[in-house]
C-alpha atoms as a PDB file:
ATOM      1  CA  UNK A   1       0.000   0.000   0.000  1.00  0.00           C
ATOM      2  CA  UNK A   2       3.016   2.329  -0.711  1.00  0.00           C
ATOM      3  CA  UNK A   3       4.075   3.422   2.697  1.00  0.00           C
ATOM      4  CA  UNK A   4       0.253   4.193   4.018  1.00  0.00           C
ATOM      5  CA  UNK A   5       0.152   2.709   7.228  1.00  0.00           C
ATOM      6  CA  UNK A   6      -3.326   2.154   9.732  1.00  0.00           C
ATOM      7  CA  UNK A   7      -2.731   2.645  13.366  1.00  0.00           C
ATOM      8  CA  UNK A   8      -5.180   3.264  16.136  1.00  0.00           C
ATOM      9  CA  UNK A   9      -4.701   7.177  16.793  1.00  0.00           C
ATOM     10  CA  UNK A  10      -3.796   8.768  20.151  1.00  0.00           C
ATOM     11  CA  UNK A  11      -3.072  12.038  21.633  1.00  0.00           C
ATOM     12  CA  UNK A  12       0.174  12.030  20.347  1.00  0.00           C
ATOM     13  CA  UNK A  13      -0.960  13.156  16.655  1.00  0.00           C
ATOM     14  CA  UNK A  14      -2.916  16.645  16.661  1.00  0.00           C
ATOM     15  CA  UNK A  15      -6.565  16.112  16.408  1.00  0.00           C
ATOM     16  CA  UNK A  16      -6.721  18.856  14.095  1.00  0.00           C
ATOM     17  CA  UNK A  17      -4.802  16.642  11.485  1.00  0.00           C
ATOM     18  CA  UNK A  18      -7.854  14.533  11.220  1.00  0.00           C
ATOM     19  CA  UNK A  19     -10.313  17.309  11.257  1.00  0.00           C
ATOM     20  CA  UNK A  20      -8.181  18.783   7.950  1.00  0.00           C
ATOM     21  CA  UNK A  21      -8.593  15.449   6.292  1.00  0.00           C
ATOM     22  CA  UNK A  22     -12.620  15.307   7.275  1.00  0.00           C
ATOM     23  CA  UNK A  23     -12.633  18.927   5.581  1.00  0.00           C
ATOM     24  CA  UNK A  24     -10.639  17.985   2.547  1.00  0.00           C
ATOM     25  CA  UNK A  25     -12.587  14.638   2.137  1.00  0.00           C
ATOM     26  CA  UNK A  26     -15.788  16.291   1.730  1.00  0.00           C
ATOM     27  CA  UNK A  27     -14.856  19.679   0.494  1.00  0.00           C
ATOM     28  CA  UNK A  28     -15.959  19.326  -2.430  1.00  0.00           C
ATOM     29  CA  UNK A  29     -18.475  16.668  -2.278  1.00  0.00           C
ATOM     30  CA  UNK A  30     -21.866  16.402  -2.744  1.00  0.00           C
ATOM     31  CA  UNK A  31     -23.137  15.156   0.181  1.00  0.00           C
ATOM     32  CA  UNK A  32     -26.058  16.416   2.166  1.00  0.00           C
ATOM     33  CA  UNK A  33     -25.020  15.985   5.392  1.00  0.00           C
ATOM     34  CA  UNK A  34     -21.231  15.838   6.310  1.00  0.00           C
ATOM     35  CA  UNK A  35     -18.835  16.410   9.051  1.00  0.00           C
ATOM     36  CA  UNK A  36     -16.875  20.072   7.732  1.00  0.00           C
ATOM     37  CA  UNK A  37     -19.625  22.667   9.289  1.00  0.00           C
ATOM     38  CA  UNK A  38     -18.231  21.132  12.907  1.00  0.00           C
ATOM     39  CA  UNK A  39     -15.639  22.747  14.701  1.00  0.00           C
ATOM     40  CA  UNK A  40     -12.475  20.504  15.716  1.00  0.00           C
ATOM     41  CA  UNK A  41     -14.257  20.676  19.437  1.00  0.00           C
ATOM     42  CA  UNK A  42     -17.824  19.072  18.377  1.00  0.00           C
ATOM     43  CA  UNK A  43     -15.788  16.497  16.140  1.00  0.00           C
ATOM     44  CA  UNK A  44     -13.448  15.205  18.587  1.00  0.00           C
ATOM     45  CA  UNK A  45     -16.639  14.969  21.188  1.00  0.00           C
ATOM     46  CA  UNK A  46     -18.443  12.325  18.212  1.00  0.00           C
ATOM     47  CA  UNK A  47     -15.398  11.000  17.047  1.00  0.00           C
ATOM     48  CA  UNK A  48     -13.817   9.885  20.819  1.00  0.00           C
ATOM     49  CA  UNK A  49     -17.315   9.339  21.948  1.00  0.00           C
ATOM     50  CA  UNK A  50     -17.222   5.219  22.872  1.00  0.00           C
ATOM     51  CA  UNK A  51     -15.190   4.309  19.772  1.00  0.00           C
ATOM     52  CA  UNK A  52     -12.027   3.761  18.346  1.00  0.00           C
ATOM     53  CA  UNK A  53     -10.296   6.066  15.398  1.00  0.00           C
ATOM     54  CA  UNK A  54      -7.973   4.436  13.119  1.00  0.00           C
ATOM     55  CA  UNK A  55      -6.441   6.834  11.207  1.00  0.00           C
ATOM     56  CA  UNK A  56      -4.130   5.936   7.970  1.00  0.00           C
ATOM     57  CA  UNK A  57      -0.518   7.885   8.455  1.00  0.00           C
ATOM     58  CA  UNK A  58       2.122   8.420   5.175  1.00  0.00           C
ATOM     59  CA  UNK A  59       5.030   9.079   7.145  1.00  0.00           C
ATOM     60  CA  UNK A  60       3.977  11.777   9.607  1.00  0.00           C
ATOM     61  CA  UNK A  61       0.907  12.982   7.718  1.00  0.00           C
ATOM     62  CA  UNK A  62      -2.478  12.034   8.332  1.00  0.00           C
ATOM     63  CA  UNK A  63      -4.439  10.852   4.959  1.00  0.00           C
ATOM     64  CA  UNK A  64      -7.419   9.199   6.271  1.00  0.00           C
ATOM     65  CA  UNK A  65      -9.767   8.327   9.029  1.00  0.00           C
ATOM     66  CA  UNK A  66     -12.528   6.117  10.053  1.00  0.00           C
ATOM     67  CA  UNK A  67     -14.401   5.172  13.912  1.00  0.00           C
ATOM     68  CA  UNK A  68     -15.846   2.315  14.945  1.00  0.00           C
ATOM     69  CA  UNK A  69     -17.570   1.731  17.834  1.00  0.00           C
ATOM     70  CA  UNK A  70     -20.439  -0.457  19.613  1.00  0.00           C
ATOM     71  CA  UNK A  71     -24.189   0.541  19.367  1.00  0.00           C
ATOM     72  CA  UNK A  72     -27.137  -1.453  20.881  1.00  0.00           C
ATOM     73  CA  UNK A  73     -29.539  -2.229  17.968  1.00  0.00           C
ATOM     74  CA  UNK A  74     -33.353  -3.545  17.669  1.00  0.00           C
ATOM     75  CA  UNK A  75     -33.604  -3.888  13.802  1.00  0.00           C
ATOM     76  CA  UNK A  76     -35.039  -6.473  11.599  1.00  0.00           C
ATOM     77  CA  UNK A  77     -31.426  -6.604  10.539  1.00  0.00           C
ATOM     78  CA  UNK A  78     -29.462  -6.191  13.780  1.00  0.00           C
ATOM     79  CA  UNK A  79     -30.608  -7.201  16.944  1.00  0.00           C
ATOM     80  CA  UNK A  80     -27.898  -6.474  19.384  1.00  0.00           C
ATOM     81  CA  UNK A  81     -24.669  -5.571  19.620  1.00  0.00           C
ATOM     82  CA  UNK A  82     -23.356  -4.253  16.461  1.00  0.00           C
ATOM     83  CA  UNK A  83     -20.047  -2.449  15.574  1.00  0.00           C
ATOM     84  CA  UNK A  84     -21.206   1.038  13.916  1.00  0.00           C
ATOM     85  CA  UNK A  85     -18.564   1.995  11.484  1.00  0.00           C
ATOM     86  CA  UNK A  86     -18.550   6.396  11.340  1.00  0.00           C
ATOM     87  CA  UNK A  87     -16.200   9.211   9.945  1.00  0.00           C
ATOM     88  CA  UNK A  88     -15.013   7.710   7.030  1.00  0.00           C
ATOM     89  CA  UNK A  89     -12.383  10.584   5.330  1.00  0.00           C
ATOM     90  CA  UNK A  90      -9.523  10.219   2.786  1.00  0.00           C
ATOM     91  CA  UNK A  91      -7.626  12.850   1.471  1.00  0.00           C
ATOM     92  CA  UNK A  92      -8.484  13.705  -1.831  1.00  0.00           C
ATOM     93  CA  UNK A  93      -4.418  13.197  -2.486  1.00  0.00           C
ATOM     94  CA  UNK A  94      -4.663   9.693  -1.803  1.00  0.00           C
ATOM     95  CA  UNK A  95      -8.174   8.738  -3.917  1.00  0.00           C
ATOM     96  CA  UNK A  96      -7.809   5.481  -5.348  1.00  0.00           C
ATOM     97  CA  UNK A  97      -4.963   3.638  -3.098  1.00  0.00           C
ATOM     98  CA  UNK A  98      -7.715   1.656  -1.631  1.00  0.00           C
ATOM     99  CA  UNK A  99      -6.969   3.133   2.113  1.00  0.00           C
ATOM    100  CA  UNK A 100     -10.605   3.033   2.637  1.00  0.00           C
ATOM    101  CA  UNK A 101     -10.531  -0.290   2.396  1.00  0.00           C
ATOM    102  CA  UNK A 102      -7.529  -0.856   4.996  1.00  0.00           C
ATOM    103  CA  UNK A 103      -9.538   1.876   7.396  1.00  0.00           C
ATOM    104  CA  UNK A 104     -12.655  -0.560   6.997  1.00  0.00           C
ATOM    105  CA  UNK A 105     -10.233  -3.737   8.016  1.00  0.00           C
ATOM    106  CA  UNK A 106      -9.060  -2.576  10.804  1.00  0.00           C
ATOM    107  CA  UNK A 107     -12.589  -1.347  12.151  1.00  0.00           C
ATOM    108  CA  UNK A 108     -13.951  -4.777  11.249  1.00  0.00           C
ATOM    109  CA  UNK A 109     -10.932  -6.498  12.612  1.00  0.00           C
ATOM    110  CA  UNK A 110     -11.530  -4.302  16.203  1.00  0.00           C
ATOM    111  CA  UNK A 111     -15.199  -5.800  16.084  1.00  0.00           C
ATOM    112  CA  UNK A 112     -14.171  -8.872  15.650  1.00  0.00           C
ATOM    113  CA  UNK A 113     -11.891  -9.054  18.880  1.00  0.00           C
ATOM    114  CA  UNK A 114     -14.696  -7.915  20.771  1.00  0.00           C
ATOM    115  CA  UNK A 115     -16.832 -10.491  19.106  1.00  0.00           C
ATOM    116  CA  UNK A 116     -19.350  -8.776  17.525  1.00  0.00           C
ATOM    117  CA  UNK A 117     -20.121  -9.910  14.200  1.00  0.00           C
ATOM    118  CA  UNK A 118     -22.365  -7.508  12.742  1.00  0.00           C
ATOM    119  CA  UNK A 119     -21.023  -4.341  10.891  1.00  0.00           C
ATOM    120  CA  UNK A 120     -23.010  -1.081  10.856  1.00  0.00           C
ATOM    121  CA  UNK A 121     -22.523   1.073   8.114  1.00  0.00           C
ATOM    122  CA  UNK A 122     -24.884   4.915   7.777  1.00  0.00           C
ATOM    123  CA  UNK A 123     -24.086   7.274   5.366  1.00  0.00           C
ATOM    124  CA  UNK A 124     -25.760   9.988   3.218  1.00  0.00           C
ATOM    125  CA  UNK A 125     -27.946   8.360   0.340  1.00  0.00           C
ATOM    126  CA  UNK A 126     -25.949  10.481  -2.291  1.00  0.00           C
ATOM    127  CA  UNK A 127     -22.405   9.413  -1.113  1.00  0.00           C
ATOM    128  CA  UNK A 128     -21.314   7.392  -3.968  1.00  0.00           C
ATOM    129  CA  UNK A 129     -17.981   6.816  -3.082  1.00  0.00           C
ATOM    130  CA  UNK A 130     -19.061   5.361   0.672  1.00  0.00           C
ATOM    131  CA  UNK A 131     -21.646   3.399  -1.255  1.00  0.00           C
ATOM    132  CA  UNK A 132     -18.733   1.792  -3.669  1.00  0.00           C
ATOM    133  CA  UNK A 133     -16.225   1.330  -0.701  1.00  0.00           C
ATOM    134  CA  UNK A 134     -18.832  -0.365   1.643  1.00  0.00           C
ATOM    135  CA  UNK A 135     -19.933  -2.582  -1.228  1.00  0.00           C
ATOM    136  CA  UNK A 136     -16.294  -3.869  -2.318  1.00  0.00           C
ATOM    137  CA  UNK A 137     -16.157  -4.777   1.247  1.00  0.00           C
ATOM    138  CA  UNK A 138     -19.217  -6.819   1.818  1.00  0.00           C
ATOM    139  CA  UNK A 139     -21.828  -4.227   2.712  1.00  0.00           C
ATOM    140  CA  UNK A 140     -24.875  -4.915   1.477  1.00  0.00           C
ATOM    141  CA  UNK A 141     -27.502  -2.205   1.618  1.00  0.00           C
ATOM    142  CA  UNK A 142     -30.687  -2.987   4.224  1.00  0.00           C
ATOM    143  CA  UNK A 143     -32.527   0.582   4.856  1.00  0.00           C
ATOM    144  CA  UNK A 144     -33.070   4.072   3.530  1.00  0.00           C
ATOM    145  CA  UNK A 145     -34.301   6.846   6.132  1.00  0.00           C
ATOM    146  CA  UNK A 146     -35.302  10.246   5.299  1.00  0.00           C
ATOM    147  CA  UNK A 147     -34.861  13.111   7.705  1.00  0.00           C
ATOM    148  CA  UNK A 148     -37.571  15.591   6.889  1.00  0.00           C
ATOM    149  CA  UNK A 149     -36.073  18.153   9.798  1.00  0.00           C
ATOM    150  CA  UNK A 150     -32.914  18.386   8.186  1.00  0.00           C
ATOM    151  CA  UNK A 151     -33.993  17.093   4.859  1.00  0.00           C
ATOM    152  CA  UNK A 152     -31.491  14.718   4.260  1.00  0.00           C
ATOM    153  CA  UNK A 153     -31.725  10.801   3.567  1.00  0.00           C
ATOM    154  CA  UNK A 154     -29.676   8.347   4.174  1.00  0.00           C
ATOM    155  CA  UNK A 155     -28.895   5.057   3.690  1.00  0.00           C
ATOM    156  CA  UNK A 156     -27.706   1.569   6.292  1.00  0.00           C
ATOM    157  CA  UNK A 157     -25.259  -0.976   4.806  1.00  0.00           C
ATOM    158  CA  UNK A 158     -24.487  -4.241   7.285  1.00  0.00           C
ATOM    159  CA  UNK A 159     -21.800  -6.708   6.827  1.00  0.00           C
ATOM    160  CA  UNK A 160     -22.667  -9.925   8.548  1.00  0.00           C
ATOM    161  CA  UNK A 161     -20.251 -12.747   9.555  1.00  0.00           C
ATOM    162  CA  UNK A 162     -22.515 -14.821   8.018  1.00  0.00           C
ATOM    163  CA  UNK A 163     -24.650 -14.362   5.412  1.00  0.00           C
ATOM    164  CA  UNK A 164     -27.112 -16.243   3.687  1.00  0.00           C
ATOM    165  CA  UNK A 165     -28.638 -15.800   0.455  1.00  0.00           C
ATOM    166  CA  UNK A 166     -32.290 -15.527   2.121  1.00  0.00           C
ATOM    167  CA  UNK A 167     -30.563 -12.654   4.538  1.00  0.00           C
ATOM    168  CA  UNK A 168     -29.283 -11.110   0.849  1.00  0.00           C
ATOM    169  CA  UNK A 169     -32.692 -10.734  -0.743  1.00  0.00           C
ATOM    170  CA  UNK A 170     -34.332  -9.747   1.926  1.00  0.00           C
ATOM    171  CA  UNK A 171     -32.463  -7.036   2.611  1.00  0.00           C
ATOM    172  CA  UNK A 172     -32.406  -6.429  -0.969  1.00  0.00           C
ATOM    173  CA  UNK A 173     -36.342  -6.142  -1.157  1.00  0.00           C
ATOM    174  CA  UNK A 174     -36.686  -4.057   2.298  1.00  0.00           C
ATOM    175  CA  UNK A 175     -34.734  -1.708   0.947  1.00  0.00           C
ATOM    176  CA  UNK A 176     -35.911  -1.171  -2.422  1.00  0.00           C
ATOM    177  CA  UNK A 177     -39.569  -1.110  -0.906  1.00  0.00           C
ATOM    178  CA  UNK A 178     -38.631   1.543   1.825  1.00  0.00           C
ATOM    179  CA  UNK A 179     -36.788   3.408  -0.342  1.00  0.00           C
ATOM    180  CA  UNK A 180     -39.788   3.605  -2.858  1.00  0.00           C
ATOM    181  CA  UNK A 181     -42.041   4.639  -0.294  1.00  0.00           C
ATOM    182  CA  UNK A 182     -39.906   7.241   1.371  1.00  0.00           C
ATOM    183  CA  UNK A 183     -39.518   8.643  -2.595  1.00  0.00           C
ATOM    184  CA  UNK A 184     -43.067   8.389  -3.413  1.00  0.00           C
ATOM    185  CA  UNK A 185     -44.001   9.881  -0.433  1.00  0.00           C
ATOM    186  CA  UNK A 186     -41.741  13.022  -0.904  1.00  0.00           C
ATOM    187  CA  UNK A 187     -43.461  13.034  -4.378  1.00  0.00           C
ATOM    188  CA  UNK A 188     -46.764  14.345  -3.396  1.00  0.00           C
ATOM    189  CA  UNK A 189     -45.686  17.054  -0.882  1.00  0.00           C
ATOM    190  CA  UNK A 190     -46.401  20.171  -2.075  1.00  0.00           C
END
């Protein structure tokens, strides 16, 4: 992975070096609802908040980030203890060199040590690169929510130790039934 290593941060690397990457991540993106209107305060409060953030370092520079930590869920597709994977940033610079990938590892690989098996992944429904990145590693998509406050929708991806093919197409149908509703339903407001 030319020199891009993942490590676990700590206080020893400026927080601020992952809020710059956050910023330049989604900078220029076109997602509805991102992490760059926070100040370095609010983000370290969500970031630290119960989880762990790996961060990917080339040399001494910080180039990506992602958290991971553990949620209690009641869902038709997680019931329990699930590891929610958050914050997912790489710099711009390093598009391509499949660090979101490693990031994703070494949340899953975290999970896995604490023995949960179940992989939580939310991100904004128009964040195509998330989308491709959580697919390529095993995500498969199971909801779509709409926020009408803050008019922004989302989407839930899950990776599961195990799946099945029945877990597959069900959460393939679910989806593409509550996503059609939510749509249709924002269709006839006026």
């Amino acid at each position: 992975m030319d020199g891009i290593k993942i490590c676990e941060w700590t206080n020893e690397i400026p927080f601020e070096a992952i809020h710059d990457v956050l910023v330049a991540a989604h900078a220029n993106s076109n997602v509805e609802f991102d992490t760059t209107n926070l100040t370095c305060d609010e983000l370290n409060d969500r970031l630290t908040n119960g989880g762990t953030v790996f961060i990917a370092m080339d040399g001494e520079r910080v180039v990506g980030t992602m958290t991971v930590c553990t949620e209690h869920k009641k869902m038709w597709y997680a019931n329990g203890v699930v590891a929610r994977l958050r914050f997912l940033a790489v710099h711009p610079e390093y598009a391509g060199r499949h660090i979101a990938s490693k990031l994703v590892d070494a949340c899953a690989q975290r999970a896995k040590e604490q023995g949960i098996t179940t992989l939580l992944w939310t991100t904004a429904a128009n964040n195509s690169a998330a989308i491709a990145t959580s697919k390529k590693n095993s995500f498969i998509l199971v909801d779509y929510h709409h926020f009408a406050r803050l008019n922004h929708d989302s989407v839930s991806l899950v990776r599961w130790k195990n799946l099945s093919w029945l877990s597959a197409f069900r959460a393939k149908v679910y989806y593409t039934l509550r996503r059609e509703k939510i749509l249709l339903k924002r269709s006839f407001r006026p």
